[in-house]
N, C-alpha and C. Protein backbone atom coordinates (compact mmCIF):
# COMPACT_ATOMS: atom_id res chain seq x y z
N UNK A 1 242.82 113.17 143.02
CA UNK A 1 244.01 113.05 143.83
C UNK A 1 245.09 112.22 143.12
N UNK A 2 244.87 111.40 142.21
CA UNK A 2 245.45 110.07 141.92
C UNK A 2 246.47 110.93 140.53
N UNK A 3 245.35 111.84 140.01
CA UNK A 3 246.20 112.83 138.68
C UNK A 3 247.49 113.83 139.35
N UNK A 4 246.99 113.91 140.69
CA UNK A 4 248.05 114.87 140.98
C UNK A 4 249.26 114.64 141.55
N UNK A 5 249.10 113.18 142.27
CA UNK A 5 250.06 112.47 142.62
C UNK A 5 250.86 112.50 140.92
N UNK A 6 250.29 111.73 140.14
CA UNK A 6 250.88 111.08 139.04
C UNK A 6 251.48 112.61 138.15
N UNK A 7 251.05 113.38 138.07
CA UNK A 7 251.59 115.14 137.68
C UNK A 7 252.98 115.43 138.47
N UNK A 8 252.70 114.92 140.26
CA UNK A 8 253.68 115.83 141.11
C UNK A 8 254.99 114.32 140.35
N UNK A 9 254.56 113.31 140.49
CA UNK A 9 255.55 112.37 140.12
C UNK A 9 256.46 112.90 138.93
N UNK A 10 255.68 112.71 138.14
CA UNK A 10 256.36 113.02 136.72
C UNK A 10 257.05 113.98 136.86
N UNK A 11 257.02 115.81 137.09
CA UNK A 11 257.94 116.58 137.27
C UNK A 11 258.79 116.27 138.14
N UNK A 12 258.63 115.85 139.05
CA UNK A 12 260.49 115.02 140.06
C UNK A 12 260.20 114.06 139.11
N UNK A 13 260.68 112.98 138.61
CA UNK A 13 261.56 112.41 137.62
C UNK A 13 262.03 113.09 136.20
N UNK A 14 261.16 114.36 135.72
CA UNK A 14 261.87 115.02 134.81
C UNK A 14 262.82 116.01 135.59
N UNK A 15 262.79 116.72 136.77
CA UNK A 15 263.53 117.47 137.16
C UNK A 15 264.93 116.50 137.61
N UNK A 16 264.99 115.25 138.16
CA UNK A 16 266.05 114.72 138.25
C UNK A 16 266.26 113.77 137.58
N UNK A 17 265.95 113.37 135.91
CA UNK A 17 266.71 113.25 134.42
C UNK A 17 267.48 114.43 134.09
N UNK A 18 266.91 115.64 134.19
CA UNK A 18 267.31 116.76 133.50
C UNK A 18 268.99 117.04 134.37
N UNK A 19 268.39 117.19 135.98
CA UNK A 19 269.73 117.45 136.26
C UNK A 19 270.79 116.49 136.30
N UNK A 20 270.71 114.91 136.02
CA UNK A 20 271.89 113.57 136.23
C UNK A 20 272.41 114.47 134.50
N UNK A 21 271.09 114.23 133.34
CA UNK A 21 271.71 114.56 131.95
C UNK A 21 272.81 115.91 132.00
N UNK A 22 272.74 116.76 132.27
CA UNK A 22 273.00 117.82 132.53
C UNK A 22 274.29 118.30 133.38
N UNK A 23 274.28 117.69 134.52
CA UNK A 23 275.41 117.87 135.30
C UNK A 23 276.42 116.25 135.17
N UNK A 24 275.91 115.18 135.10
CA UNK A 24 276.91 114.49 134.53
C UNK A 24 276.81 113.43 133.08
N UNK A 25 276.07 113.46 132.62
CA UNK A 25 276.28 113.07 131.29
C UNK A 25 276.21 113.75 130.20
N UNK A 26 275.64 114.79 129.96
CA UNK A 26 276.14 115.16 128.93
C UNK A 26 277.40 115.91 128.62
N UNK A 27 278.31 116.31 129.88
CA UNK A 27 279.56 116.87 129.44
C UNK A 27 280.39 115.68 129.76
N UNK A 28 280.01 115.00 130.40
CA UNK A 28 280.55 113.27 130.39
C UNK A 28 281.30 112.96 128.60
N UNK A 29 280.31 112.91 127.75
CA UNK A 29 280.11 112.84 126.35
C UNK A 29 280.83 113.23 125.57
N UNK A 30 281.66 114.10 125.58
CA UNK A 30 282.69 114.83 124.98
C UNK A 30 283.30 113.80 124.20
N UNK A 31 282.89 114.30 122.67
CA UNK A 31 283.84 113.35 121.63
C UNK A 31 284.59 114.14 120.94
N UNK A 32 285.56 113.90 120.20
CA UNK A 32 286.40 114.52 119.46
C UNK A 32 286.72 113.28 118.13
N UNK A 33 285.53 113.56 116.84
CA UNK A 33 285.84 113.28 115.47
C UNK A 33 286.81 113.82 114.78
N UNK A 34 287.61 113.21 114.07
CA UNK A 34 287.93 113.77 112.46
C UNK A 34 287.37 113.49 111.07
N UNK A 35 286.85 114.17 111.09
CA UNK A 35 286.30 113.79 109.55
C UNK A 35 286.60 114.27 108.10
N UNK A 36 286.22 113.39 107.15
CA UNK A 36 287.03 114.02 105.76
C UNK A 36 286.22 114.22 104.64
N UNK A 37 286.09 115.59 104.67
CA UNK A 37 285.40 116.10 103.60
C UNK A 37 285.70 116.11 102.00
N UNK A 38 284.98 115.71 100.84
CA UNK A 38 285.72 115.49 99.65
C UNK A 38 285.72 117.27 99.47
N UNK A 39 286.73 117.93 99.39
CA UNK A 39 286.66 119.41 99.00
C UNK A 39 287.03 119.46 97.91
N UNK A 40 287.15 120.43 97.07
CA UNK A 40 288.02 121.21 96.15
C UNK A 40 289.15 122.26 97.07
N UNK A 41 290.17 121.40 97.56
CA UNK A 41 290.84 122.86 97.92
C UNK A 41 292.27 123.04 97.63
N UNK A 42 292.61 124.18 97.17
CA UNK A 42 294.01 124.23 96.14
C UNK A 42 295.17 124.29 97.04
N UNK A 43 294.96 124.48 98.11
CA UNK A 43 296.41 124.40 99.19
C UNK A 43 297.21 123.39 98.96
N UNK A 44 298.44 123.19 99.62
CA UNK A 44 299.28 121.86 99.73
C UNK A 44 298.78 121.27 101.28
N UNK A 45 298.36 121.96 101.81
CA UNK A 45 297.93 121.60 103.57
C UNK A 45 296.50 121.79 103.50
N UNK A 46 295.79 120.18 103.70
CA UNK A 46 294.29 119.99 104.06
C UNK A 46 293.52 120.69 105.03
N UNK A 47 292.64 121.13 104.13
CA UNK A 47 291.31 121.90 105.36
C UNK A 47 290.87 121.35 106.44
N UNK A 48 291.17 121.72 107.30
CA UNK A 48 291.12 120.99 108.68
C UNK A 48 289.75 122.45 109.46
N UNK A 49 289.03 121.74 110.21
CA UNK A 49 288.22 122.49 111.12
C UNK A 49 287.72 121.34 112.22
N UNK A 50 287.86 121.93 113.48
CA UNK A 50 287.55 121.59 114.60
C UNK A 50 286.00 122.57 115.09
N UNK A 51 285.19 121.85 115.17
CA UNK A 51 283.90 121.95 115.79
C UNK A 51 283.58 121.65 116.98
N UNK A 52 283.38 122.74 118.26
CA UNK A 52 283.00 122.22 119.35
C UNK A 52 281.68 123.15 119.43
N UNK A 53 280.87 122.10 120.15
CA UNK A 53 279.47 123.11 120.75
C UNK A 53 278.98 122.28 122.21
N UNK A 54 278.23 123.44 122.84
CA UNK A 54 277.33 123.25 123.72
C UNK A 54 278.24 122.85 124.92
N UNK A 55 279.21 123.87 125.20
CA UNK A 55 280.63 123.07 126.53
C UNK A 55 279.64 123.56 127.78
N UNK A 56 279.12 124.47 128.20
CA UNK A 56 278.22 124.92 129.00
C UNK A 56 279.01 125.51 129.93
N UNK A 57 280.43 126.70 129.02
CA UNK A 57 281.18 127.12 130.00
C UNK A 57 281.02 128.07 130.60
N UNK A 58 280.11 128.78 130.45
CA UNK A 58 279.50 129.59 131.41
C UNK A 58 278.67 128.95 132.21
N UNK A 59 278.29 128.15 132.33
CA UNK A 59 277.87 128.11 134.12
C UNK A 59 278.72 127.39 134.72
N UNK A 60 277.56 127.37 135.99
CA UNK A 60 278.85 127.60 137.42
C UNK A 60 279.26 125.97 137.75
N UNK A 61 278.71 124.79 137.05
CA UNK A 61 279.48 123.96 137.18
C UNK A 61 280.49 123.04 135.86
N UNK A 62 280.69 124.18 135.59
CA UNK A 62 282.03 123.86 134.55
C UNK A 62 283.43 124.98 134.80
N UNK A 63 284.14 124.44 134.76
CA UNK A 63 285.23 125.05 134.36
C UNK A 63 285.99 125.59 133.74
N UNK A 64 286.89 126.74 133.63
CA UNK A 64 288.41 126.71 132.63
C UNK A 64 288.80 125.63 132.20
N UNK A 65 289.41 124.88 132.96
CA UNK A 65 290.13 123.30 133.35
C UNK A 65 289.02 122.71 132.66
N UNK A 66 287.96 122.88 132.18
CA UNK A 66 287.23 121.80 131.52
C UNK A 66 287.66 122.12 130.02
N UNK A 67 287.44 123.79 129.68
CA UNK A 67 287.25 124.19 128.49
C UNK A 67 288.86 123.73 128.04
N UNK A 68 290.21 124.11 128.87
CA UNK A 68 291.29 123.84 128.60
C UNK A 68 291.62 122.27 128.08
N UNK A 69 290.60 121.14 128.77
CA UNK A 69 290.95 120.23 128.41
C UNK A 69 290.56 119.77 127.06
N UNK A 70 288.91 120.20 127.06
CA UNK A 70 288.47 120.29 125.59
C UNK A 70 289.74 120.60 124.63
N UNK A 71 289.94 121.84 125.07
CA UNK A 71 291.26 122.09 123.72
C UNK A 71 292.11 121.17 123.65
N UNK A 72 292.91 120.36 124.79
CA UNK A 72 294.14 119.74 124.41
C UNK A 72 293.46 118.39 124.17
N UNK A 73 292.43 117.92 124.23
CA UNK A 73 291.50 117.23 123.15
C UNK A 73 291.93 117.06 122.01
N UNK A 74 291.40 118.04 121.43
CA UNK A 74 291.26 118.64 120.01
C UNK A 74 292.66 118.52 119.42
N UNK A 75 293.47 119.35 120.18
CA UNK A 75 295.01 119.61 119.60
C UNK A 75 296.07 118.27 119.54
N UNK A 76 295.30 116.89 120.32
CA UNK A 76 296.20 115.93 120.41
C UNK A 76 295.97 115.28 118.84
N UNK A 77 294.63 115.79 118.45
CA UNK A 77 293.98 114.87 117.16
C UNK A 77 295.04 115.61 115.72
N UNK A 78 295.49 117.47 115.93
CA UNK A 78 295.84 117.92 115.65
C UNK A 78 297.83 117.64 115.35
N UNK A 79 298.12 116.74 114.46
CA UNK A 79 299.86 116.21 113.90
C UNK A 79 300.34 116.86 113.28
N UNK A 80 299.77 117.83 112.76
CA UNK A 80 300.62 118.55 111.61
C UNK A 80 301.35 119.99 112.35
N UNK A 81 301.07 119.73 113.87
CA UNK A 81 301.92 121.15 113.98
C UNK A 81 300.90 122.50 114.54
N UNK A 82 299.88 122.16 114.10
CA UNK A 82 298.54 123.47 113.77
C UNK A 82 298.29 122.61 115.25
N UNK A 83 297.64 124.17 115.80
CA UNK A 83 297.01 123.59 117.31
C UNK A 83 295.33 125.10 117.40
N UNK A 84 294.64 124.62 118.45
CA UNK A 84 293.90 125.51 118.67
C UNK A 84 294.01 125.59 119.94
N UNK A 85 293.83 127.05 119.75
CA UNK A 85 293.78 128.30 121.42
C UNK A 85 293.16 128.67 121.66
N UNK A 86 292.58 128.73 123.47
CA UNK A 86 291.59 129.54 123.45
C UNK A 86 292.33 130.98 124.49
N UNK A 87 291.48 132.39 124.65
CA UNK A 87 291.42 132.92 125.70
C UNK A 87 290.54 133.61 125.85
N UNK A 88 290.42 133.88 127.68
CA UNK A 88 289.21 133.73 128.04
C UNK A 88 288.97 135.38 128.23
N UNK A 89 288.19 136.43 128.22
CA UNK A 89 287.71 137.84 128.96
C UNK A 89 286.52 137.66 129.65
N UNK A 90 286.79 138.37 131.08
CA UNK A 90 285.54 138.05 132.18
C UNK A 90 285.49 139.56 133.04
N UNK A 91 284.18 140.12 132.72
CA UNK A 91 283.67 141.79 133.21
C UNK A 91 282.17 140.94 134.25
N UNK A 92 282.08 141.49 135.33
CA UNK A 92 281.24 141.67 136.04
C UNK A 92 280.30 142.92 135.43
N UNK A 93 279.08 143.15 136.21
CA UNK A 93 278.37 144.16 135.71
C UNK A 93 277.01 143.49 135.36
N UNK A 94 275.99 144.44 135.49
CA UNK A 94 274.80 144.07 134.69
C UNK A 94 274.32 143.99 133.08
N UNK A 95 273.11 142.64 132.93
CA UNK A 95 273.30 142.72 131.59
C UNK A 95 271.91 141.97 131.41
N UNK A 96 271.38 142.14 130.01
CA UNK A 96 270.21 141.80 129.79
C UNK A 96 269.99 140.53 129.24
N UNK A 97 269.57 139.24 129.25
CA UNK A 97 269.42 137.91 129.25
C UNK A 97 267.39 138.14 128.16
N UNK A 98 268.06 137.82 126.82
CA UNK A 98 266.25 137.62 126.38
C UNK A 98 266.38 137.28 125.42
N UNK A 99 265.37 136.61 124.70
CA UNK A 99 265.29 136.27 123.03
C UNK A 99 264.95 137.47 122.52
N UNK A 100 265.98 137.69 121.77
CA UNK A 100 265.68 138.72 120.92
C UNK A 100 265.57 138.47 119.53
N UNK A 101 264.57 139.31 118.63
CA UNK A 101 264.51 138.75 117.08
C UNK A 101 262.90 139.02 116.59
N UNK A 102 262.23 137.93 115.81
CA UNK A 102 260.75 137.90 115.52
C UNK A 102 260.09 137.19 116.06
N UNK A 103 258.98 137.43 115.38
CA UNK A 103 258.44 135.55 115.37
C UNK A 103 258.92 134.68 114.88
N UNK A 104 259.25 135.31 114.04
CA UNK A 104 260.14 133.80 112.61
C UNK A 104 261.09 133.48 113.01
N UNK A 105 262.06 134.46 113.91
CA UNK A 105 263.86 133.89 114.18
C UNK A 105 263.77 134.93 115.16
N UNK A 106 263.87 134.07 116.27
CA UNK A 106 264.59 134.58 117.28
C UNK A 106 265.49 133.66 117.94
N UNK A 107 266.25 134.68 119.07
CA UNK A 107 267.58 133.86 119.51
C UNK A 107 267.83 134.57 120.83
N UNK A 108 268.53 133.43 121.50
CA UNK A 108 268.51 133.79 122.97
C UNK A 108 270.23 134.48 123.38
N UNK A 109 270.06 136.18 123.42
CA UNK A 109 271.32 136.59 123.71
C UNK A 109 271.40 137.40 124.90
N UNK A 110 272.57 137.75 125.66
CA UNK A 110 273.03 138.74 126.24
C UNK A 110 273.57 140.20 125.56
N UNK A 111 272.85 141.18 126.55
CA UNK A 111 273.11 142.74 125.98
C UNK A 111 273.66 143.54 127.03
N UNK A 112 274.18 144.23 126.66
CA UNK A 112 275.35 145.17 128.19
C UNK A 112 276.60 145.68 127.96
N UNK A 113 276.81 146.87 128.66
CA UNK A 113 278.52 146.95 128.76
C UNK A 113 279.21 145.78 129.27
N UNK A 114 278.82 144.93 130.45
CA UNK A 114 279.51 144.11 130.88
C UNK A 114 279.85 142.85 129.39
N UNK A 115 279.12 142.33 128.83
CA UNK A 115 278.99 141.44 127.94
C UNK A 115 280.28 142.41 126.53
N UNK A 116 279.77 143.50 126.31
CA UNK A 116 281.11 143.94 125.69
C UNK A 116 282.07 143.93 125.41
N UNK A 117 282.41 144.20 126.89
CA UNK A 117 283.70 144.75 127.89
C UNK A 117 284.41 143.12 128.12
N UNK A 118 283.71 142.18 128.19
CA UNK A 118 283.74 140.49 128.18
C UNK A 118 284.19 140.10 126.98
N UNK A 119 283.95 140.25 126.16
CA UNK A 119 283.76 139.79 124.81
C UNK A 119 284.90 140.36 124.45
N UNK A 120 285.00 142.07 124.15
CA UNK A 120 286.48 142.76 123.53
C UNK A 120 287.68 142.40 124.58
N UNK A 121 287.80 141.97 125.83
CA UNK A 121 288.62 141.19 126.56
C UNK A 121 289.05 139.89 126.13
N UNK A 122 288.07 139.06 125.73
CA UNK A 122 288.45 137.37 125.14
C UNK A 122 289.12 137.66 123.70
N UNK A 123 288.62 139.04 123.03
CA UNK A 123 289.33 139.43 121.94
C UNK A 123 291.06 139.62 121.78
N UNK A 124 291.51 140.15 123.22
CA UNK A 124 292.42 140.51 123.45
C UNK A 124 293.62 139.22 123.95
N UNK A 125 292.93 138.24 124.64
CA UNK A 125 293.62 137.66 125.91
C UNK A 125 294.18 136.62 124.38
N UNK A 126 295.62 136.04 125.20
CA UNK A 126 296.09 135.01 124.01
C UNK A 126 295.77 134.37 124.58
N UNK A 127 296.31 132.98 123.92
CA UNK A 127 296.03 131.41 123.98
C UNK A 127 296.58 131.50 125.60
N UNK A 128 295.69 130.27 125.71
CA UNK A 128 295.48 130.00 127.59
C UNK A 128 295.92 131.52 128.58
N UNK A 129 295.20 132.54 128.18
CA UNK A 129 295.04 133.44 129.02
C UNK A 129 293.85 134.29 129.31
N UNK A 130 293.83 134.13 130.81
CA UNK A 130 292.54 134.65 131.11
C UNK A 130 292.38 136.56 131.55
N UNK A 131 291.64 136.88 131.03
CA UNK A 131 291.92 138.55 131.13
C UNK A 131 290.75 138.77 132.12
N UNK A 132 290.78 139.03 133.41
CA UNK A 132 289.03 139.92 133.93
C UNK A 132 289.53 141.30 134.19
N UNK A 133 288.22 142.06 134.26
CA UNK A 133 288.35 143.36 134.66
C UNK A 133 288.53 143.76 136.19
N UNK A 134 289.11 145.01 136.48
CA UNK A 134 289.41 145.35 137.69
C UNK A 134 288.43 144.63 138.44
N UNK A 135 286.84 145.34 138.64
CA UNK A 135 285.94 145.03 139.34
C UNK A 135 285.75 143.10 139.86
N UNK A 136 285.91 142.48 138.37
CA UNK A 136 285.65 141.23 139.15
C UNK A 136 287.28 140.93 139.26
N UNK A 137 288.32 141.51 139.19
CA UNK A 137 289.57 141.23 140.12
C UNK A 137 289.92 140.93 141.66
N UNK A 138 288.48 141.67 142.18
CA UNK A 138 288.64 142.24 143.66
C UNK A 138 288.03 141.10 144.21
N UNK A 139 287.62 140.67 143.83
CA UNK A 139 287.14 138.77 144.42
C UNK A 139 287.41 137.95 144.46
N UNK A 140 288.83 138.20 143.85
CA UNK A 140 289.79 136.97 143.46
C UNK A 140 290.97 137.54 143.32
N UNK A 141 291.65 138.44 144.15
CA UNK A 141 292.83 138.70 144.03
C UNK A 141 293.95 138.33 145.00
N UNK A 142 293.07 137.42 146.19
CA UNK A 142 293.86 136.56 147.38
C UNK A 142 294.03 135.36 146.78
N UNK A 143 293.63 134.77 145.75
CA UNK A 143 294.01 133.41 145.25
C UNK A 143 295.00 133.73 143.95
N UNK A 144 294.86 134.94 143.44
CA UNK A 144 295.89 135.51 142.23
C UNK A 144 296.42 136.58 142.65
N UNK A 145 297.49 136.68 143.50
CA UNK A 145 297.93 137.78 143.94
C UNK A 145 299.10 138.65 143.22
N UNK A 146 299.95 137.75 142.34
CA UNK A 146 300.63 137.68 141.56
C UNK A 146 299.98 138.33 139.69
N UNK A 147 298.64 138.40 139.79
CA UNK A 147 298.13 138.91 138.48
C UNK A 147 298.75 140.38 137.43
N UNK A 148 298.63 140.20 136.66
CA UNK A 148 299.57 141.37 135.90
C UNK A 148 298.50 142.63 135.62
N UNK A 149 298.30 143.52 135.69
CA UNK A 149 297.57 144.92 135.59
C UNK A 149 298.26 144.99 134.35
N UNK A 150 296.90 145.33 133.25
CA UNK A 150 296.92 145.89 131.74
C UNK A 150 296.00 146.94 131.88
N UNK A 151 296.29 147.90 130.61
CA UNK A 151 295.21 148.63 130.22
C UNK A 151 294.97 148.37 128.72
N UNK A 152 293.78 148.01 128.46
CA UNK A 152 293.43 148.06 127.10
C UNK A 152 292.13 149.61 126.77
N UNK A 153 292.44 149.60 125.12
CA UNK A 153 291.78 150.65 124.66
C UNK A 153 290.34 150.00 123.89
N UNK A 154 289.45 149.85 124.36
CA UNK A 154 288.64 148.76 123.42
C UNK A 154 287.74 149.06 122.50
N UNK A 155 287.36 148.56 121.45
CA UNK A 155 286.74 149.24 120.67
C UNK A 155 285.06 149.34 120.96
N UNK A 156 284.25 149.92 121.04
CA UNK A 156 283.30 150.46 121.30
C UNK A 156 283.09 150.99 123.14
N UNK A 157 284.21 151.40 123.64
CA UNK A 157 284.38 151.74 124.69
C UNK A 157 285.18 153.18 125.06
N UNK A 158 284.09 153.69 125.49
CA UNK A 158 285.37 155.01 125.64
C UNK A 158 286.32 155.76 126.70
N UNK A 159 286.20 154.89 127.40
CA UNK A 159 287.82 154.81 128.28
C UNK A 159 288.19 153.32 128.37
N UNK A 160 289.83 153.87 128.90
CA UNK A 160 290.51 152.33 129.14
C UNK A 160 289.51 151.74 129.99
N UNK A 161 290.19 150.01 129.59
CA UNK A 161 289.71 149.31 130.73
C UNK A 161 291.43 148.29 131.13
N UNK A 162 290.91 148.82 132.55
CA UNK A 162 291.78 148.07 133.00
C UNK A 162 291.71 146.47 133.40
N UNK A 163 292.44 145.59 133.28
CA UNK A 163 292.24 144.24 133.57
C UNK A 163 293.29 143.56 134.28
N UNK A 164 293.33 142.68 134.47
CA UNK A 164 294.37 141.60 135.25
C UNK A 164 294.29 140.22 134.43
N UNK A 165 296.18 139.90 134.07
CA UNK A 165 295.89 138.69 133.60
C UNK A 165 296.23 137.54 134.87
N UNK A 166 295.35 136.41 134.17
CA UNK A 166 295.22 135.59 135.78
C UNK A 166 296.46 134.49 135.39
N UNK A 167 296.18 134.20 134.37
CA UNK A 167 296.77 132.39 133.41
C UNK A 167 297.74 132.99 131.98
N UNK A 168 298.25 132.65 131.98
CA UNK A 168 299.68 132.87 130.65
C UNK A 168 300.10 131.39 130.41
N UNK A 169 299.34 131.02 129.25
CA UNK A 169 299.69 129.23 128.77
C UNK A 169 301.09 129.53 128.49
N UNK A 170 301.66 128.62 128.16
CA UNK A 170 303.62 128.00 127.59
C UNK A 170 303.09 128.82 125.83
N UNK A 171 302.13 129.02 125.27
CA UNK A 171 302.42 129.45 123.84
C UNK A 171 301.76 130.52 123.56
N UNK A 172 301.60 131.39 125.15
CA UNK A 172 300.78 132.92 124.97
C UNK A 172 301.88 133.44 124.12
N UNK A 173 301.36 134.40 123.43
CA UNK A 173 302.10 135.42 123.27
C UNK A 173 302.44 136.73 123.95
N UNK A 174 303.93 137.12 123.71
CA UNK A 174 304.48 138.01 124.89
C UNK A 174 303.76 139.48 124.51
């Protein structure tokens, strides 16, 4: 009895480390380095790269407004003029969630038209603009009523897809 108490214990205190780490400290954490690499590089303007990982913007408790801030993060560290953009493409639809690969290397991806159709959308959308498709339009078109109807031609797709833009930053392009 005494092992199972001490078993049931341990998983509630790893299940609520995991979720305090998780939902507020580790996106709590957000740093933004510059660092200086000795390169060889023949330009007159230094190699600059911005590295972000692990924002966890796909799930459901993060935000745009998070990922947006990340950027103007980044872009405040950014003096010379040079800035980074993001935009976002968002398709509803089903899709397959698995490690795919060997034994030796595998990796945990999504497979689908929806994931596609997502992906050649974020391809499309400019800086601070968010592109979704019709379908997940219709769930959110009383809070964006004002959204702009596009059609794009996408590549591995063989009809249009239509989308709605939601967000147009100050340095989208027209």
């Amino acid at each position: 009895m005494e092992l199972r108490r001490t078993v049931f214990a341990t998983v509630i205190l790893a299940v609520i480390g995991s979720l305090l780490w998780g939902f507020w400290l580790e996106p709590a954490s957000l740093r933004v380095e510059e660092v200086t690499l000795p390169l060889a590089w023949p330009y007159p303007r230094p190699l600059r790269v911005a590295v972000v990982s692990d924002l966890h913007v796909g799930s459901p408790y993060q935000s745009v407004g998070h990922l947006r801030e990340v950027v103007d993060r980044i872009n405040t560290k950014l003096d010379d003029g040079a800035a980074m953009g993001v935009g976002i493409g968002v398709a509803t639809g089903t899709a397959l969630a698995t490690n795919m690969g060997s034994a030796n290397c595998s990796d945990y991806t999504m497979v689908g038209d929806s994931i596609n159709i997502a992906s050649r959308l974020q391809g499309k959308a400019a800086t601070g603009e968010i592109l979704v498709t019709a379908e997940a339009y219709k769930s959110i078109s009383a809070v964006f009523p004002d959204a702009i109807r596009v059609e794009y031609l996408l590549k591995g797709i063989s009809h249009p897809v239509v989308a709605h833009r939601l967000f147009r930053g100050p340095s989208a392009m027209t």
